[in-house]
Protein backbone atom coordinates (compact mmCIF):
# COMPACT_ATOMS: atom_id res chain seq x y z
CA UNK A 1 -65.61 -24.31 -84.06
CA UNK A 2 -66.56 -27.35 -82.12
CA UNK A 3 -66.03 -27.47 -78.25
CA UNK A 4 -64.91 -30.66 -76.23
CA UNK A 5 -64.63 -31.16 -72.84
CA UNK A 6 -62.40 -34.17 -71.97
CA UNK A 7 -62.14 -35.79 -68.34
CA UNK A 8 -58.62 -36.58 -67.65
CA UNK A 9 -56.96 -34.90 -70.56
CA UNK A 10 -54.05 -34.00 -68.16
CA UNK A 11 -52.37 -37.75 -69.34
CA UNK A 12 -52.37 -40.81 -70.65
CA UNK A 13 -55.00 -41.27 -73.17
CA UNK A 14 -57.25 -38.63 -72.59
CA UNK A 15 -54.15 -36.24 -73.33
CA UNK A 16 -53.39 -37.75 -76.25
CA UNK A 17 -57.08 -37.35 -77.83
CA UNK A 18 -57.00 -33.41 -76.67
CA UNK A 19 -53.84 -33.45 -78.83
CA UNK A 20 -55.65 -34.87 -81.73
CA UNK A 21 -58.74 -33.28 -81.58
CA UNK A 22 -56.57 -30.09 -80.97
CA UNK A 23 -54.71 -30.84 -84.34
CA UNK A 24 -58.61 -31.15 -86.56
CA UNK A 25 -59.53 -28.13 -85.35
CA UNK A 26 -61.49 -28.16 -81.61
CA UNK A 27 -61.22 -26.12 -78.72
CA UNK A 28 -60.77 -28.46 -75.73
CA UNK A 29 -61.46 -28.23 -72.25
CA UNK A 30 -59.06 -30.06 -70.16
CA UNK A 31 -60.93 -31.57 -67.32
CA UNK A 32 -58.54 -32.54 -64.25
CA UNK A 33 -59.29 -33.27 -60.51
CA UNK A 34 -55.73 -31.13 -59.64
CA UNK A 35 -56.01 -27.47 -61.06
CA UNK A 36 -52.39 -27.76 -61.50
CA UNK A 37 -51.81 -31.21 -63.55
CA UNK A 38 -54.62 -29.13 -65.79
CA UNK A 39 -52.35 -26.31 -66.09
CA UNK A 40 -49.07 -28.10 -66.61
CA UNK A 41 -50.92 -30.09 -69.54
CA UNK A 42 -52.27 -27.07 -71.27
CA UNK A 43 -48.65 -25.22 -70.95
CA UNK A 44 -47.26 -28.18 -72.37
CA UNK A 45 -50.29 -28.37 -75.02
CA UNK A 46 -49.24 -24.38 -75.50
CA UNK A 47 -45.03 -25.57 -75.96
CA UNK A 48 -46.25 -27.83 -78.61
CA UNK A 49 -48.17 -25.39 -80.68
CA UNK A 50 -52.08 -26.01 -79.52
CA UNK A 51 -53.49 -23.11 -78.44
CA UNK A 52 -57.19 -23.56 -78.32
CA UNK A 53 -57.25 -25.34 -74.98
CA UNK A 54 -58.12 -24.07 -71.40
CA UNK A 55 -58.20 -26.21 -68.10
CA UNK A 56 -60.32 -26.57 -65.72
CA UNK A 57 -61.11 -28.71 -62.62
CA UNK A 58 -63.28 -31.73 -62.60
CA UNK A 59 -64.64 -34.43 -60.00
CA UNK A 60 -66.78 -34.00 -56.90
CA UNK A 61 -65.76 -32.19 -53.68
């Protein structure tokens, strides 16, 4: 199984490819600078049937 880590993936575009990289196959990493926009993208990720995703936080602090 491949493994992607995308910046972002909480909206917008970069949730979009998760979602299609989800659907060939890949465990994705869903980079996002608020722990909890990560988390509300993977549970909605998870309410759509994708469940080879985790979240985690990006950026510098």
């Amino acid at each position: 199984m491949k493994t992607v880590l995308i910046t972002g993936a909480n909206k917008g575009i970069g949730f979009e490819t998760a979602k299609q990289l989800l659907e060939r196959g890949f465990f994705v990493f869903i980079g996002s600078r608020n722990i909890e926009n990560g988390l509300q993208a993977v549970q909605k990720l998870n309410a759509e049937g994708f469940f080879k995703c985790r979240s985690r936080r990006t950026g510098c602090y």
